[in-house]
C-alpha atoms as a PDB file:
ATOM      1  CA  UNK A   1       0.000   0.000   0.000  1.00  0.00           C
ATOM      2  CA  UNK A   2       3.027   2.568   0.917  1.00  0.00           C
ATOM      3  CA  UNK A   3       4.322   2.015  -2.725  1.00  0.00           C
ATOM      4  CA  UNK A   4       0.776   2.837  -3.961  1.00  0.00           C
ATOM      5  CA  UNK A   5       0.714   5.733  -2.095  1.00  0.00           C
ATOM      6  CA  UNK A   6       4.398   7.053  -3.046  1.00  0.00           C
ATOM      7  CA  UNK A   7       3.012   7.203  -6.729  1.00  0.00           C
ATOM      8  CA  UNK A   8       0.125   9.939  -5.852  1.00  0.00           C
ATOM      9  CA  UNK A   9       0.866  13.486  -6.782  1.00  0.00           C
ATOM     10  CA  UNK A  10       0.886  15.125  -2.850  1.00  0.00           C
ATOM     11  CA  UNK A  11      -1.140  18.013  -1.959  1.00  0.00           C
ATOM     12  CA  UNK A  12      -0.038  20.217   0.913  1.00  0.00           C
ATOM     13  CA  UNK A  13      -2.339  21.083   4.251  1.00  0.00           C
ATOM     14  CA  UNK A  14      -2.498  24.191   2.946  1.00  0.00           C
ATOM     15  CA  UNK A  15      -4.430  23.507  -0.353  1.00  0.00           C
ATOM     16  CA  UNK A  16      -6.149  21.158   1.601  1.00  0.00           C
ATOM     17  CA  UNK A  17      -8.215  23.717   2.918  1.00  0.00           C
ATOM     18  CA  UNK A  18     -10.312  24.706  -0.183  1.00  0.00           C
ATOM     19  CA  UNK A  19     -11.628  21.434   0.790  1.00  0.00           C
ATOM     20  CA  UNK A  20     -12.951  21.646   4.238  1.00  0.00           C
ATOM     21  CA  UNK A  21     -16.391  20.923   3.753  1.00  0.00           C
ATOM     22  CA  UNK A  22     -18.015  21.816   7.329  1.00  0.00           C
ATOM     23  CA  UNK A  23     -21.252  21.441   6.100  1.00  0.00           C
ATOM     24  CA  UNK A  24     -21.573  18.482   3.905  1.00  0.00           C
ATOM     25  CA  UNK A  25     -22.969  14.853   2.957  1.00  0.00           C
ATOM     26  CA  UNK A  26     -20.952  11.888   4.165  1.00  0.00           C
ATOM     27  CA  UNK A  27     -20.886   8.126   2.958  1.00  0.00           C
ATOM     28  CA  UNK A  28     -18.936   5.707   4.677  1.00  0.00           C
ATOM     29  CA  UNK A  29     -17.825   2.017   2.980  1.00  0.00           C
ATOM     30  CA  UNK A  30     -16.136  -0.383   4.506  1.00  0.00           C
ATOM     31  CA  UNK A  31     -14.008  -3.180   3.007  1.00  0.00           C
ATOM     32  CA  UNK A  32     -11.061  -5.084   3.427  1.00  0.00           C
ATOM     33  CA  UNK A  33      -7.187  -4.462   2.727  1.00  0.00           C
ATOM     34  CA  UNK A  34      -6.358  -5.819  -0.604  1.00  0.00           C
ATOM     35  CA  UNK A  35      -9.322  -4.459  -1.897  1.00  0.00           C
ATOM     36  CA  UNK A  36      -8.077  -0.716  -0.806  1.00  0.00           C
ATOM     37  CA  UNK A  37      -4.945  -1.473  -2.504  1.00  0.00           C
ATOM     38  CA  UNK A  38      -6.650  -2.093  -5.853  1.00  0.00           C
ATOM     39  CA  UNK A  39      -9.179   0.822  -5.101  1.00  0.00           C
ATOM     40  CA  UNK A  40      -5.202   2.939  -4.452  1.00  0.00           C
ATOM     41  CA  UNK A  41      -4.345   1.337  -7.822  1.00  0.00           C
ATOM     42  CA  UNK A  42      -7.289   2.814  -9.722  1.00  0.00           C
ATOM     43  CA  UNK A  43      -7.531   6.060  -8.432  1.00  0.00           C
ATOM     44  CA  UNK A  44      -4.227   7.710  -8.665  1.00  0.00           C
ATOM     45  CA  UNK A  45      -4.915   9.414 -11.964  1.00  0.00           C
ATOM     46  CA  UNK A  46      -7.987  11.241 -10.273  1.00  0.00           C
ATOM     47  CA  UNK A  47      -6.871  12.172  -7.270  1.00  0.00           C
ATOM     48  CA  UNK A  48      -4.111  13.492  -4.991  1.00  0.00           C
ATOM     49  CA  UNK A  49      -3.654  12.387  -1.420  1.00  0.00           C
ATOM     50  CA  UNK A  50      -2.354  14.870   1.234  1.00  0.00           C
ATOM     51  CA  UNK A  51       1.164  14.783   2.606  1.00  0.00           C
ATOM     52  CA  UNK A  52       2.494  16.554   5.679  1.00  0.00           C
ATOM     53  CA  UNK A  53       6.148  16.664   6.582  1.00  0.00           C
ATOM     54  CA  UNK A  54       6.706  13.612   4.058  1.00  0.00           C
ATOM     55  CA  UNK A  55       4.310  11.356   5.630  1.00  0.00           C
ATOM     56  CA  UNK A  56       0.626  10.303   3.418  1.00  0.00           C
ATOM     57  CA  UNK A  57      -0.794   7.418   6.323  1.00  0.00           C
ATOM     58  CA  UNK A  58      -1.007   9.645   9.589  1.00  0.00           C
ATOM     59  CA  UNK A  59      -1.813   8.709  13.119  1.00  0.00           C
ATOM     60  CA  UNK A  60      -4.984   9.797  14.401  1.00  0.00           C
ATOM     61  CA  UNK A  61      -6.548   9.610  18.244  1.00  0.00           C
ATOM     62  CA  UNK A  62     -10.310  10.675  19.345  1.00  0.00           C
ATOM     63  CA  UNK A  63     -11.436  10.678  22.685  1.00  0.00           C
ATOM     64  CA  UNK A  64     -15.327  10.240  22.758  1.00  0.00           C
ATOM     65  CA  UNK A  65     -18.063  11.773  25.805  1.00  0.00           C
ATOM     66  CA  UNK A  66     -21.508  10.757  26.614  1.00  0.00           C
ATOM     67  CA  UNK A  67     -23.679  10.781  29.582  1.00  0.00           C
ATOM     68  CA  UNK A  68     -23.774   8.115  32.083  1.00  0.00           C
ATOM     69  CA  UNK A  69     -26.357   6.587  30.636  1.00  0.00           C
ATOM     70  CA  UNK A  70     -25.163   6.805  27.037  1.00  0.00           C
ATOM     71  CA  UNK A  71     -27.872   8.896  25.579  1.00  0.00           C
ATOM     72  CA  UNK A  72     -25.863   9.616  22.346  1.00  0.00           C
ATOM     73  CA  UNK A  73     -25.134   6.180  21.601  1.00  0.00           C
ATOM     74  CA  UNK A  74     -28.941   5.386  22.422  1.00  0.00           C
ATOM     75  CA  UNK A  75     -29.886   7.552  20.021  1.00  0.00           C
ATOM     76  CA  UNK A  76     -27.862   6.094  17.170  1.00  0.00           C
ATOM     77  CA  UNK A  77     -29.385   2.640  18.203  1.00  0.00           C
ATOM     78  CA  UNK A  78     -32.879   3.990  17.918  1.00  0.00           C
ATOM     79  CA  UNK A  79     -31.880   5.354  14.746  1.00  0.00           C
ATOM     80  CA  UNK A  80     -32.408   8.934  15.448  1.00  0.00           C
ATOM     81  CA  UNK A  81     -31.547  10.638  12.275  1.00  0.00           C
ATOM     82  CA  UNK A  82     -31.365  14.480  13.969  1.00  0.00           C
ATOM     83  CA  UNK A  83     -28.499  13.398  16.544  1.00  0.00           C
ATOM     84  CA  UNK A  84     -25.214  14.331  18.034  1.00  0.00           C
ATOM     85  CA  UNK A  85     -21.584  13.260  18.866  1.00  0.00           C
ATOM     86  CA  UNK A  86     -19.164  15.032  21.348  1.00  0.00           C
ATOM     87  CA  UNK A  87     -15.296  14.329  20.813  1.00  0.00           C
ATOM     88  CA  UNK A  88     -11.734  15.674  20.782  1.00  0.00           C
ATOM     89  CA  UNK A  89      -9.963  14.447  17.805  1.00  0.00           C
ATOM     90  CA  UNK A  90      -6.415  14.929  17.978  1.00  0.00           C
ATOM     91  CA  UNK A  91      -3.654  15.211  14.380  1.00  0.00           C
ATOM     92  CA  UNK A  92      -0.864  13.441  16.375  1.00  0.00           C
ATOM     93  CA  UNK A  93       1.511  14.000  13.494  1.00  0.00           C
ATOM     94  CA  UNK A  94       1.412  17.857  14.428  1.00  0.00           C
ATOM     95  CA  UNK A  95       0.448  17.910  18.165  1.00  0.00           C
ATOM     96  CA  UNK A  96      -3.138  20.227  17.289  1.00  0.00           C
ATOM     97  CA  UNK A  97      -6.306  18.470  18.575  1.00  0.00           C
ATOM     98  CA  UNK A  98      -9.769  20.131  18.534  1.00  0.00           C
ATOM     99  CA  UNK A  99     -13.027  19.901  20.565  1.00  0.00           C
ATOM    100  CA  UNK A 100     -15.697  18.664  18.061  1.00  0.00           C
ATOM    101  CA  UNK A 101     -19.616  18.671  18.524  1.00  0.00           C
ATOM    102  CA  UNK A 102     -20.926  16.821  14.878  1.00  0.00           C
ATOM    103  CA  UNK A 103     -24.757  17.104  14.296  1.00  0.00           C
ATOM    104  CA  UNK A 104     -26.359  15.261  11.752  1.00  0.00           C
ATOM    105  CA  UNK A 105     -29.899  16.785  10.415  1.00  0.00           C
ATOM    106  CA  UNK A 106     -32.875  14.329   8.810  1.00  0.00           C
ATOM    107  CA  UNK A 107     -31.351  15.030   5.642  1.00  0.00           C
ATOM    108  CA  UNK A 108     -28.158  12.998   6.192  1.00  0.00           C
ATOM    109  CA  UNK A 109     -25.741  16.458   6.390  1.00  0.00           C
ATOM    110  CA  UNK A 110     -23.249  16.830   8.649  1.00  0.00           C
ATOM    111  CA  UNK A 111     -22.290  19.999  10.425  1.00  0.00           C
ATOM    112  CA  UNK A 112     -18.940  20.161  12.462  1.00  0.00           C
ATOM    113  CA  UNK A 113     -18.151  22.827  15.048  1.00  0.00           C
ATOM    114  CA  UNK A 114     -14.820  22.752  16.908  1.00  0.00           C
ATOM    115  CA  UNK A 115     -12.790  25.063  18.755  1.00  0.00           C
ATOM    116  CA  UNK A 116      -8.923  23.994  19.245  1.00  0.00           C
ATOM    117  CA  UNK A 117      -8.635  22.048  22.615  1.00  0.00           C
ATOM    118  CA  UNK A 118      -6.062  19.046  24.315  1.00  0.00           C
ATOM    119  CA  UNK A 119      -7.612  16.051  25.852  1.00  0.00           C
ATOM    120  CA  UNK A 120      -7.144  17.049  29.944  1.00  0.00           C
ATOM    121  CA  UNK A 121      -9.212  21.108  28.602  1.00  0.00           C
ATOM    122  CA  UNK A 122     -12.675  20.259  28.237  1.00  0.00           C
ATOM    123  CA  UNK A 123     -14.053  21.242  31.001  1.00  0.00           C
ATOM    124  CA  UNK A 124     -12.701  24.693  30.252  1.00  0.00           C
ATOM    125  CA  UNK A 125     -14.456  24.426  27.017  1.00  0.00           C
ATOM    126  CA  UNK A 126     -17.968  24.515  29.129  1.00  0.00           C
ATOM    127  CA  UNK A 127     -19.409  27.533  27.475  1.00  0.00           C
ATOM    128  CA  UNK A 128     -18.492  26.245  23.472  1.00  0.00           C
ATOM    129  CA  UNK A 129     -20.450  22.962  24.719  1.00  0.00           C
ATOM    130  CA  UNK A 130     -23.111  24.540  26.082  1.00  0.00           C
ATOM    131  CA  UNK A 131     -23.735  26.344  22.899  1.00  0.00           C
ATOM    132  CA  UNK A 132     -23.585  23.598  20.309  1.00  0.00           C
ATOM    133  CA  UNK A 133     -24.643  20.204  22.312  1.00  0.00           C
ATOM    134  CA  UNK A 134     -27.968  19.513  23.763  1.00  0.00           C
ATOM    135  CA  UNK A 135     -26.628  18.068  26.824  1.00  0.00           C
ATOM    136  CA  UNK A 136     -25.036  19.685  29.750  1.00  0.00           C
ATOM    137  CA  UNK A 137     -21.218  19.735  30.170  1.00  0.00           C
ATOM    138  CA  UNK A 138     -21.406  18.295  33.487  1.00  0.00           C
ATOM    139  CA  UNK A 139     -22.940  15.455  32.223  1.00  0.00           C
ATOM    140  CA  UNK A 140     -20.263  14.269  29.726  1.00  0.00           C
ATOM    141  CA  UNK A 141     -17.905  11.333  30.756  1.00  0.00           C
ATOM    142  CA  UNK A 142     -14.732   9.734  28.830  1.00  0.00           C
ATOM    143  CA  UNK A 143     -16.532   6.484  27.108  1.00  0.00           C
ATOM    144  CA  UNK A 144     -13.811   5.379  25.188  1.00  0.00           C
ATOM    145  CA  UNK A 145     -10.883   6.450  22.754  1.00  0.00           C
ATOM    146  CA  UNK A 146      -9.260   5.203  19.336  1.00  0.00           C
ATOM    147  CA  UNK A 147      -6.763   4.982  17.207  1.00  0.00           C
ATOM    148  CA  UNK A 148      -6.093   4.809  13.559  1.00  0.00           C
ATOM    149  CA  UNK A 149      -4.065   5.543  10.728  1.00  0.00           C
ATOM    150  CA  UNK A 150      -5.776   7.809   7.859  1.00  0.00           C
ATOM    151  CA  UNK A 151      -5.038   8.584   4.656  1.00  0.00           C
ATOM    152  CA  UNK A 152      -6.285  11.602   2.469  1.00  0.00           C
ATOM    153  CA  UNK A 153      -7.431  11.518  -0.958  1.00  0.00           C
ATOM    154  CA  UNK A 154      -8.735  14.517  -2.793  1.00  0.00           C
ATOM    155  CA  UNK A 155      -9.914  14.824  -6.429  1.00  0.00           C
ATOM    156  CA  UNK A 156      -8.416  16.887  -9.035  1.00  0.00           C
ATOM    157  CA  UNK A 157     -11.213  19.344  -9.028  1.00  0.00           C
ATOM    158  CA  UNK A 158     -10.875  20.068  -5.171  1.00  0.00           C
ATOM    159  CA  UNK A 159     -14.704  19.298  -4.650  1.00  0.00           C
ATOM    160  CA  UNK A 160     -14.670  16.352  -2.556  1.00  0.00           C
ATOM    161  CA  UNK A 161     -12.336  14.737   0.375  1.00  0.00           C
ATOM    162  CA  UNK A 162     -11.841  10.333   0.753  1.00  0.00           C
ATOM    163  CA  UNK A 163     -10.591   9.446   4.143  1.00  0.00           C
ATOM    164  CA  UNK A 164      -9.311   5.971   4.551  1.00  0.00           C
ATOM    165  CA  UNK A 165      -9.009   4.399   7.687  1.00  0.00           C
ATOM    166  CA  UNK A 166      -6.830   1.504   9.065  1.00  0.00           C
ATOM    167  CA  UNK A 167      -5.443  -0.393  12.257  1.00  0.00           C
ATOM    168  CA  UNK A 168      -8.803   0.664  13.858  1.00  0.00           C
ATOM    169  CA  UNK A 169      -8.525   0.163  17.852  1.00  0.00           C
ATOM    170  CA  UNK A 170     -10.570   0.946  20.965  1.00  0.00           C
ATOM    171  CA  UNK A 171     -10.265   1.309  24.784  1.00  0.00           C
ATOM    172  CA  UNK A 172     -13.235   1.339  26.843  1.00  0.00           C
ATOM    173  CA  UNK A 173     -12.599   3.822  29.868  1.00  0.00           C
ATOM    174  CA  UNK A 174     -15.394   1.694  31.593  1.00  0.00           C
ATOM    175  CA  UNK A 175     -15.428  -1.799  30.959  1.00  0.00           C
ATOM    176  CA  UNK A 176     -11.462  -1.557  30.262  1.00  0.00           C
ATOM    177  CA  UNK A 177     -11.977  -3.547  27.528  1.00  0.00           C
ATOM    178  CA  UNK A 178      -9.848  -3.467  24.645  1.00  0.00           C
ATOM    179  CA  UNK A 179     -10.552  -4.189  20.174  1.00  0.00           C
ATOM    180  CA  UNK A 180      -8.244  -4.072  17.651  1.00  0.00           C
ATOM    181  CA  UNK A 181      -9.794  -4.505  14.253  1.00  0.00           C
ATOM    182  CA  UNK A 182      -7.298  -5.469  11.839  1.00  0.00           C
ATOM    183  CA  UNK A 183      -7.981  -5.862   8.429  1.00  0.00           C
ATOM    184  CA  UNK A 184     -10.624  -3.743   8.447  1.00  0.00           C
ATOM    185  CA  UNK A 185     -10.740  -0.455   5.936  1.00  0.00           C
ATOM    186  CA  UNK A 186     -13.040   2.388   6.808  1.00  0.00           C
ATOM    187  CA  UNK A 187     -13.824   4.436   3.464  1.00  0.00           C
ATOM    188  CA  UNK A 188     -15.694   7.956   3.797  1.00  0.00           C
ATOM    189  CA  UNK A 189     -16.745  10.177   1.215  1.00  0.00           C
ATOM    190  CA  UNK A 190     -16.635  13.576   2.251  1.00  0.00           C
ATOM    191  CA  UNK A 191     -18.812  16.203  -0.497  1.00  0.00           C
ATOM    192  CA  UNK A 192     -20.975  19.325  -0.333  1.00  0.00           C
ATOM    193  CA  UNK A 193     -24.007  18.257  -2.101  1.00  0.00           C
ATOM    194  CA  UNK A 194     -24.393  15.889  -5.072  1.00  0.00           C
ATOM    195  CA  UNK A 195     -21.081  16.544  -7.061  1.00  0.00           C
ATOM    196  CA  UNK A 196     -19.843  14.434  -9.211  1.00  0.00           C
ATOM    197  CA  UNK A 197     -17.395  12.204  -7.743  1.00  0.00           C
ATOM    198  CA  UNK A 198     -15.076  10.218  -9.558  1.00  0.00           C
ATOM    199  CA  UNK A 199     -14.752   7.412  -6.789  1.00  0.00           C
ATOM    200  CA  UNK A 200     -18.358   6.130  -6.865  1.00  0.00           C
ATOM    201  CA  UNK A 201     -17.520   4.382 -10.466  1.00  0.00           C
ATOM    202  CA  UNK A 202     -14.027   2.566  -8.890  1.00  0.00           C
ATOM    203  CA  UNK A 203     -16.281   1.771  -5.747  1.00  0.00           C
ATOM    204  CA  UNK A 204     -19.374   0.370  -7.698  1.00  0.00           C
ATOM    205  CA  UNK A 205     -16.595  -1.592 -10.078  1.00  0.00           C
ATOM    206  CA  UNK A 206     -14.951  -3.100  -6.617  1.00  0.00           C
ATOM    207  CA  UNK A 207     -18.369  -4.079  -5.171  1.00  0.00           C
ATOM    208  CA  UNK A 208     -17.595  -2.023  -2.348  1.00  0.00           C
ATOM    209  CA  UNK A 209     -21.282  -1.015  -1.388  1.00  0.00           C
ATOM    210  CA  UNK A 210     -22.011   2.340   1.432  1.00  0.00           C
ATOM    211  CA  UNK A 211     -22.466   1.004   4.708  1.00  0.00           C
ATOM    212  CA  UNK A 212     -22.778   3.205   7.981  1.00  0.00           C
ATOM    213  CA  UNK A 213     -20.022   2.828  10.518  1.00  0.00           C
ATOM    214  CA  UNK A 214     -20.217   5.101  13.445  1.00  0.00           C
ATOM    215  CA  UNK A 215     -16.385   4.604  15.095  1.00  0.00           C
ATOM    216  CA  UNK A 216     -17.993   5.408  18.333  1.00  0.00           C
ATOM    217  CA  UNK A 217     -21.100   2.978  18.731  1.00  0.00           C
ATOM    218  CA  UNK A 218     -19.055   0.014  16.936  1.00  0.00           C
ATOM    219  CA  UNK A 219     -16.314   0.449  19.466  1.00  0.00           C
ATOM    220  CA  UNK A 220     -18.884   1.085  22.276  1.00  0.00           C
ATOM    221  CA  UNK A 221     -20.843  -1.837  20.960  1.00  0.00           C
ATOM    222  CA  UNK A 222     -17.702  -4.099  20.377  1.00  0.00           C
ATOM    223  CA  UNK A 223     -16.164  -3.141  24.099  1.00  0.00           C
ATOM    224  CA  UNK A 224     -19.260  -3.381  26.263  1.00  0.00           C
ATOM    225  CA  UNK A 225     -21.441  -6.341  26.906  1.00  0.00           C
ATOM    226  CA  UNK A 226     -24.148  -4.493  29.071  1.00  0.00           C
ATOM    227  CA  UNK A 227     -25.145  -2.175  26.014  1.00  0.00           C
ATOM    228  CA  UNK A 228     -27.908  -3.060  24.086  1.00  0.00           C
ATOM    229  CA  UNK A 229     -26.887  -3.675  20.232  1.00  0.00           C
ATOM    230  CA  UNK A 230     -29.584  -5.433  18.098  1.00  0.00           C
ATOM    231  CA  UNK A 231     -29.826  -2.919  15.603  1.00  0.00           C
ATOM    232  CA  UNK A 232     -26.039  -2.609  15.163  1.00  0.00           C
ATOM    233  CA  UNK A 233     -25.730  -6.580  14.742  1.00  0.00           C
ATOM    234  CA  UNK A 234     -25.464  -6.681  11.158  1.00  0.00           C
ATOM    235  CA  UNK A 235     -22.600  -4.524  10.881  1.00  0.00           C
ATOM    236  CA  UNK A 236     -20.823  -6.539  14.035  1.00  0.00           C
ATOM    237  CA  UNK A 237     -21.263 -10.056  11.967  1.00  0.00           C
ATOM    238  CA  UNK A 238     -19.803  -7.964   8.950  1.00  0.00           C
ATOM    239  CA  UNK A 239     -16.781  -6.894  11.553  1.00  0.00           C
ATOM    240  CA  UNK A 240     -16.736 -10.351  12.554  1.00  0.00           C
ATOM    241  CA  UNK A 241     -16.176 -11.463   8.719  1.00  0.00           C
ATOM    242  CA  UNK A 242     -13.474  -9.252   7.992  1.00  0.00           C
ATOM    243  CA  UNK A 243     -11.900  -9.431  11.434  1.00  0.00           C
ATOM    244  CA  UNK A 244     -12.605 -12.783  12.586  1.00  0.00           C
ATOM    245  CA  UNK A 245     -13.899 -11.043  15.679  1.00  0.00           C
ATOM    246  CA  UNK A 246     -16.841 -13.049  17.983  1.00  0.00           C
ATOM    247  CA  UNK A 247     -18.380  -9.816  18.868  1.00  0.00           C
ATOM    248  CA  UNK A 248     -20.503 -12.353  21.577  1.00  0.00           C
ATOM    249  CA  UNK A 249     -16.876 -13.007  23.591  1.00  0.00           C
ATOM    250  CA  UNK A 250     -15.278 -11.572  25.769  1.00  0.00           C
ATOM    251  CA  UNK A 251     -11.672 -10.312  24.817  1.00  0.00           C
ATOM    252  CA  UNK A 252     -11.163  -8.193  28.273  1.00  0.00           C
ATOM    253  CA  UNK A 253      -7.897  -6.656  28.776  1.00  0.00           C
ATOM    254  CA  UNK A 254      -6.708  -5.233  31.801  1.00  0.00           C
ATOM    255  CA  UNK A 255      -4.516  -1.611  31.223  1.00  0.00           C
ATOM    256  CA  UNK A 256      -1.225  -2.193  32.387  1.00  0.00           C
ATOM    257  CA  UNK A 257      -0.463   0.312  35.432  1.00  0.00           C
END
């Protein structure tokens, strides 16, 4: 895949940010490894894919919040299609991490707000949360965190972000439980409206078919045995496929002190 990758014209952070697309419709596919590669193989002509200080597969960590009784994650699971996610999301490869509130209207947009913020400041951040999330700051508890390597792929007409996401893993801060899911490749098409997109034909070819993957209630699902999950059990047998993961056992590890 790094050879792949090495072929790509790069595009800097800086023209990167034509791109941001705050307000915008996402659609997220997930497949397998050697099936990225060939999806890498097809796509270089059409797009570049964003490099910072030489590196194109960058390291990525996002500390999630919810209540105590996991409201947000309820919601997802009742399929709630006005709802809300609370995180910090942190670039590791340049040290910046930002407070982000998502919110996701009934006609499957996504609006981001943020304001710059590390992991131990957000309970200084009370005021931004009490502006932009419908529950109360004092509410909010670490649920659980991840990490994962991303790459950045934008098209030649600077419409339209793909973020591709590997060596997906979780810690629950409650259960201590811990998931790696290997093998597994998290595709997300980032647009403002219907534009074209060049990827959807290389996708379709592929067989690689849209499939919602919220990071946050697979890893909550995967990493906590008290939560209920029916309506996510689909999407755990398809983890299960790729990873050879028995989302029914238990695969408890204790943090090492």
């Amino acid at each position: 895949m790094e050879k792949t990758l090495q072929s790509y014209t790069p595009v800097s952070l800086e023209q990167m940010k034509a791109v941001r697309l705050m307000n915008r419709i996402d659609t997220k596919y997930v497949t397998t490894l050697p099936k990225l590669i060939r999806l890498l193989e097809m796509a270089r002509d059409q797009y570049w894919v964003q490099e910072i200080d030489g590196k194109r597969n960058m390291p990525y960590y996002t500390l999630y919040f919810d209540t105590e009784n996991c409201d947000m994650y309820l919601e997802h699971l009742r399929g709630r299609k006005t709802r809300q996610k609370i995180r910090i999301r942190a670039y590791e490869h340049s040290g910046i991490s930002f407070l982000e509130v998502k919110n996701k209207n009934n006609k499957g947009r996504t609006a981001k707000k943020r304001v710059e913020c590390a992991a131990h400041e957000k309970d200084m951040h009370a005021d931004f949360i009490a502006s932009h999330l419908n529950y109360e700051p004092e509410r909010l508890q670490n649920r659980i965190e991840n990490r994962f390597s991303r790459i950045t792929l934008v098209n030649r007409n600077m419409t339209e972000r793909l973020t591709i996401d590997t060596g997906l893993r979780f810690h629950n801060f409650t259960t201590h439980t811990k998931c790696a899911l290997d093998g597994l490749v998290i595709i997300e098409l980032k647009r403002d409206g219907l534009t074209h997109s060049p990827i959807l034909e290389l996708l379709r070819e592929l067989r690689i078919q849209p499939s919602g993957f919220s990071k946050y209630c697979m890893g909550m699902a995967l990493t906590d045995e008290g939560l209920r999950k029916n309506r996510f059990k689909p999407r755990l047998r398809m983890v299960n496929k790729i990873c050879h993961i028995d989302y029914n056992s238990k695969f408890r590890e204790e943090e090492n002190n």
